[in-house]
Protein backbone atom coordinates (compact mmCIF):
# COMPACT_ATOMS: atom_id res chain seq x y z
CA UNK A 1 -33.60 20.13 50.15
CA UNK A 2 -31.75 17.76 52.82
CA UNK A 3 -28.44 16.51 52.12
CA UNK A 4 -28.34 12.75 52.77
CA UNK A 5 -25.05 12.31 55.34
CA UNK A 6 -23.09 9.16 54.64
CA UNK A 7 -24.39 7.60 58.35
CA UNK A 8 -28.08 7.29 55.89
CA UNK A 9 -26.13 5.59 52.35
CA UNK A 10 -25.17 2.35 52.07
CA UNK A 11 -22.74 1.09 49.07
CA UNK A 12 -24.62 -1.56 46.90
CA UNK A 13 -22.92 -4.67 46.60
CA UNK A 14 -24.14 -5.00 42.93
CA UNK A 15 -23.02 -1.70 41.53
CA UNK A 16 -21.01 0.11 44.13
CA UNK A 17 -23.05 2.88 44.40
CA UNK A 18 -23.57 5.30 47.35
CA UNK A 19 -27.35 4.37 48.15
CA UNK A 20 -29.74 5.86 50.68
CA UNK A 21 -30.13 3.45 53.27
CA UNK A 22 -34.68 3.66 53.07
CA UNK A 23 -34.17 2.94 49.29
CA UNK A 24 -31.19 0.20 49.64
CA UNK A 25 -33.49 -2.80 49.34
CA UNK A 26 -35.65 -1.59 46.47
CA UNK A 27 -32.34 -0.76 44.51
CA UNK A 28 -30.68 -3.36 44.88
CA UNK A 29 -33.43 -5.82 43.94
CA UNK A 30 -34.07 -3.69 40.54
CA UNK A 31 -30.17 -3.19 40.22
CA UNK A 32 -29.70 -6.94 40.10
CA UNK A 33 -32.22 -7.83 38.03
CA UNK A 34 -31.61 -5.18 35.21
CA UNK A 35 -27.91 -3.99 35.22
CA UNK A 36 -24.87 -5.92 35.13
CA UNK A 37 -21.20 -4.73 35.10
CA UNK A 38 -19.11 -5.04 31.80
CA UNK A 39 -16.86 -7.07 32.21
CA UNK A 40 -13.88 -5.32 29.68
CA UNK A 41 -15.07 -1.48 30.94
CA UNK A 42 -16.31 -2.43 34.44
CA UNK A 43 -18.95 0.28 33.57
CA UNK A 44 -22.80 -0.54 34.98
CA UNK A 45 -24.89 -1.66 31.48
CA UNK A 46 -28.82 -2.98 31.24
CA UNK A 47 -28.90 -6.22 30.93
CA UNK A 48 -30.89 -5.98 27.52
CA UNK A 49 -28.33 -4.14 25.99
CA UNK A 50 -24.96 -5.79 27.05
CA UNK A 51 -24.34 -7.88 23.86
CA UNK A 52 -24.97 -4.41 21.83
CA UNK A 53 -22.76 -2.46 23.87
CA UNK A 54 -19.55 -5.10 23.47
CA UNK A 55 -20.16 -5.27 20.12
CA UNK A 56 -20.53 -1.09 19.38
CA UNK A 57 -18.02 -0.46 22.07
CA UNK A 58 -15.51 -2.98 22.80
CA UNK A 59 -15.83 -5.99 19.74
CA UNK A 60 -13.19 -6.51 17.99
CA UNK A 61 -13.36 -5.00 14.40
CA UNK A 62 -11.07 -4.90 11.27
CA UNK A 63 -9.73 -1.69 9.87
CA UNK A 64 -11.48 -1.52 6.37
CA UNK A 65 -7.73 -0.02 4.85
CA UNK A 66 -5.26 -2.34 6.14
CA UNK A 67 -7.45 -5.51 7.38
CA UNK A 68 -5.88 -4.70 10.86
CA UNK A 69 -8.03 -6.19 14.01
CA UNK A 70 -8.35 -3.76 16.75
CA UNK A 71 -11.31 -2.51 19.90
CA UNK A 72 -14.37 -0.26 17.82
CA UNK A 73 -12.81 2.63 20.55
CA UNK A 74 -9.07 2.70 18.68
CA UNK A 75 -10.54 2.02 15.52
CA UNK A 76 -10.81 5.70 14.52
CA UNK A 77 -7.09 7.25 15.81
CA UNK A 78 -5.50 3.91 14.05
CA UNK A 79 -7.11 5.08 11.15
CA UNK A 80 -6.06 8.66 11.56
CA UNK A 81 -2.93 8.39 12.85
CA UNK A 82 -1.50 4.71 12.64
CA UNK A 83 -2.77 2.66 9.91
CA UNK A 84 0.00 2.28 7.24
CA UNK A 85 -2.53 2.44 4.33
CA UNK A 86 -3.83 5.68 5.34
CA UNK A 87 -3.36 8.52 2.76
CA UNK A 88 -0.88 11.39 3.23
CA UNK A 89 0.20 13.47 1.08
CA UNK A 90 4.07 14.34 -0.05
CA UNK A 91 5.43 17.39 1.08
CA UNK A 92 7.05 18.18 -2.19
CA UNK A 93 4.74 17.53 -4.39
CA UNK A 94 1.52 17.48 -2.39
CA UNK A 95 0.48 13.67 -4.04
CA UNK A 96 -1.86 11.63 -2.31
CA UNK A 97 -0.49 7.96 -1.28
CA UNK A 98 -0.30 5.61 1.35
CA UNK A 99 1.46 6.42 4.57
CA UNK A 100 3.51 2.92 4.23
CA UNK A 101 4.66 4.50 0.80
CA UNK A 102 5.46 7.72 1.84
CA UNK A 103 9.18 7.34 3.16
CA UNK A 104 10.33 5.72 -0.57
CA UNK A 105 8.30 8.36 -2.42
CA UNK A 106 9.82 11.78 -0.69
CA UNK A 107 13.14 9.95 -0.97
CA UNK A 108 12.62 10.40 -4.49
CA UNK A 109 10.41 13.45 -4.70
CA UNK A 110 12.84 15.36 -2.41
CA UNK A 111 16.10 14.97 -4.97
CA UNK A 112 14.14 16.58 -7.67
CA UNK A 113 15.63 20.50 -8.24
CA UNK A 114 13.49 23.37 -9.27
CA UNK A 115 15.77 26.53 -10.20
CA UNK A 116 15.50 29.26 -7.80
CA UNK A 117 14.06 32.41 -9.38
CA UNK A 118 16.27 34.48 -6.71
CA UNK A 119 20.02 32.90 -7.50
CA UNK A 120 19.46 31.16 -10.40
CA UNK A 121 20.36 27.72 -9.46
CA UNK A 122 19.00 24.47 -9.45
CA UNK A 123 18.20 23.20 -5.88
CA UNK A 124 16.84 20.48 -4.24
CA UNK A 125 13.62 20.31 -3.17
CA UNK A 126 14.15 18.80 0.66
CA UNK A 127 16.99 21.97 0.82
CA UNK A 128 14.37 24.44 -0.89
CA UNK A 129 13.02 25.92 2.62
CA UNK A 130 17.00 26.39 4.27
CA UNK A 131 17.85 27.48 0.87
CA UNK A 132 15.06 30.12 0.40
CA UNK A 133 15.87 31.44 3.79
CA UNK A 134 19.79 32.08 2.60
CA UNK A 135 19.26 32.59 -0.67
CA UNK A 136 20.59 36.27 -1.00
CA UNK A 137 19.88 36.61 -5.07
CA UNK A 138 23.21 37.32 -5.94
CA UNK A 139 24.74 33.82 -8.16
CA UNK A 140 27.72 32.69 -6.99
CA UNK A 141 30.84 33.01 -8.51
CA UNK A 142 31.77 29.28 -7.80
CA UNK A 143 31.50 27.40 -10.87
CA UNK A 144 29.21 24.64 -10.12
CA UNK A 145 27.34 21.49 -12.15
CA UNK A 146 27.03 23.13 -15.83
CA UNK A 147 23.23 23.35 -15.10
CA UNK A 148 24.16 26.43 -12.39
CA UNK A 149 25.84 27.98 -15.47
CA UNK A 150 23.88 30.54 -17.55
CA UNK A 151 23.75 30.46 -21.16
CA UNK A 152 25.66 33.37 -21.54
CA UNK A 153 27.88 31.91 -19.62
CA UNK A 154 28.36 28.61 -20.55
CA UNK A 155 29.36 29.73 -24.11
CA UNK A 156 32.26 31.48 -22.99
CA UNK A 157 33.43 27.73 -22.04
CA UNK A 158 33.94 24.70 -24.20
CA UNK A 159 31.27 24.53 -26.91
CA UNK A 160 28.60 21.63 -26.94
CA UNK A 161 28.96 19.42 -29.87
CA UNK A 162 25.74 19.89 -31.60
CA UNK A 163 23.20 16.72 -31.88
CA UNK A 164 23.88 14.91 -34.98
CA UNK A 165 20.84 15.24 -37.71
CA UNK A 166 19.00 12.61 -38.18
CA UNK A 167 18.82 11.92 -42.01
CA UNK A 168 15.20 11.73 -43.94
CA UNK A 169 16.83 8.75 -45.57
CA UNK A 170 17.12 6.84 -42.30
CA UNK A 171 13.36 8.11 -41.34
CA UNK A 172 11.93 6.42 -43.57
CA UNK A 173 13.90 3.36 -43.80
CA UNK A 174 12.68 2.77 -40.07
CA UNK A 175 9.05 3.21 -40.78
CA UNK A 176 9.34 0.40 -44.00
CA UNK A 177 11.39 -1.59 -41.94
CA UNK A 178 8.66 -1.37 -39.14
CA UNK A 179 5.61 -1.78 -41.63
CA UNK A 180 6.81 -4.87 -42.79
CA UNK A 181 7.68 -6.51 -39.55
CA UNK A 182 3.74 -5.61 -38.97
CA UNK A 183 2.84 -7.35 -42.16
CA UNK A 184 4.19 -10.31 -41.19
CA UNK A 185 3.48 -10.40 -37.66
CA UNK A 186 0.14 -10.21 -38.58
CA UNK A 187 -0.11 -13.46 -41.29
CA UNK A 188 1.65 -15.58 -39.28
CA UNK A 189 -0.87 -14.68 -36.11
CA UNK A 190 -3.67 -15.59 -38.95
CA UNK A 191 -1.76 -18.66 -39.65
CA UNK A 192 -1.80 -20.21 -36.45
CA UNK A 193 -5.84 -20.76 -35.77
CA UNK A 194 -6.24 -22.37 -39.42
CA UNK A 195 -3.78 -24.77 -38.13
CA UNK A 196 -4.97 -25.15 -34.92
CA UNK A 197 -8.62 -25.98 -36.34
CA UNK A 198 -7.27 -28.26 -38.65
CA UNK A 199 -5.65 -30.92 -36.14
C-alpha cells in the first residue's frame, strides 16, 4: 500500500482535512453539500442531523432535581457531584437526604453520644473514630458528666430524689376532665351548621 506524501494532500477549505490532491474536488463538492461544522463544538456534523445533535449534545436542559439549566454534556456530573438536591447520605447515621441539607443534619447527627462498649462512656459520634482509636478500655478515674458514672458508682454519691408518684386520684380526674371538654367540644361544633342553615 503507498503512503500518500503531503506534496499529493491538500487541506479542504470546508473541513480542514488532509485530502489527496486526485480526490480534492470530488470531496470538497460532497463535503459542502452534506457536512457543516458545529458551531458550539467546531466538530464536522451532516447536515441532516445538525439540529439533533445541538439538541442531544449541546441544548440547554434543566436538571430534573433542582430545576438548574445547564449543556446535556454537564448534565450528568452536576447531577452526581454538584446539584444541591442530590441525595447523600449522613455519615452517622447513614440517612438518605439532600446534599443542600446535609451540613445542618450531621451538625445535629454528629452531637448525638453512643456509650463506648470499651470505656464505658458516652461519646460523640463525630469523635467516635479518634476516640475508638485511643480508647484503651480502662474508665477513667476523672469524674465526668454523671452519665460517665456507673451505677455502682453513682450511688456512692448524692442520692437521686426519687420521681414523685403520680396518684390514681389525679389519673382519673384528668381523663373526666378531658371527656367532658370532648363532650362539649363536640355540641357546640353541631351547633354551629344548624345556625348557619338557619340565616
Amino acid at each position: 500500500m503507498a503512503v500518500v506524501s503531503e506534496e499529493t494532500t491538500q487541506i479542504c477549505s470546508h473541513c480542514d482535512r488532509a485530502i489527496p490532491l486526485s480526490n480534492i474536488d470530488l470531496h470538497f463538492a460532497h463535503c459542502s453539500r452534506n457536512l457543516e461544522r458545529c458551531k458550539v463544538c467546531g466538530d464536522m456534523i451532516p447536515k441532516k442531523h445538525a439540529e439533533e445533535h445541538f439538541l442531544n449534545t449541546h441544548a440547554p436542559v434543566a436538571c430534573s432535581l433542582c430545576s438548574e439549566t445547564m449543556e446535556r454534556e454537564i448534565l450528568a456530573i452536576h447531577k452526581g457531584e454538584n446539584c444541591p438536591q442530590r441525595i447523600v447520605t449522613c455519615e452517622f447515621c447513614e440517612f438518605p437526604l439532600p446534599a443542600i441539607d446535609l451540613a445542618e443534619h450531621q451538625e445535629v447527627c454528629g452531637n448525638r453520644t453512643e456509650l463506648c462498649s470499651l470505656c464505658n462512656k458516652y461519646i460523640r459520634l463525630r469523635e467516635r473514630y479518634n476516640h475508638e482509636n485511643r480508647c484503651t478500655g480502662v474508665p477513667d478515674d476523672i469524674v465526668g458528666t454523671s452519665r460517665d458514672v456507673r451505677p455502682a458508682e453513682r450511688g456512692q454519691g448524692a442520692q437521686r430524689r426519687p420521681p414523685p408518684e403520680f396518684s390514681k386520684k389525679r389519673f382519673l380526674f384528668t381523663i373526666a376532665i378531658t371527656g367532658i371538654a370532648v363532650i362539649l367540644g363536640s355540641l357546640l361544633f353541631q351547633r354551629k351548621p344548624e345556625n348557619n342553615q338557619m340565616n
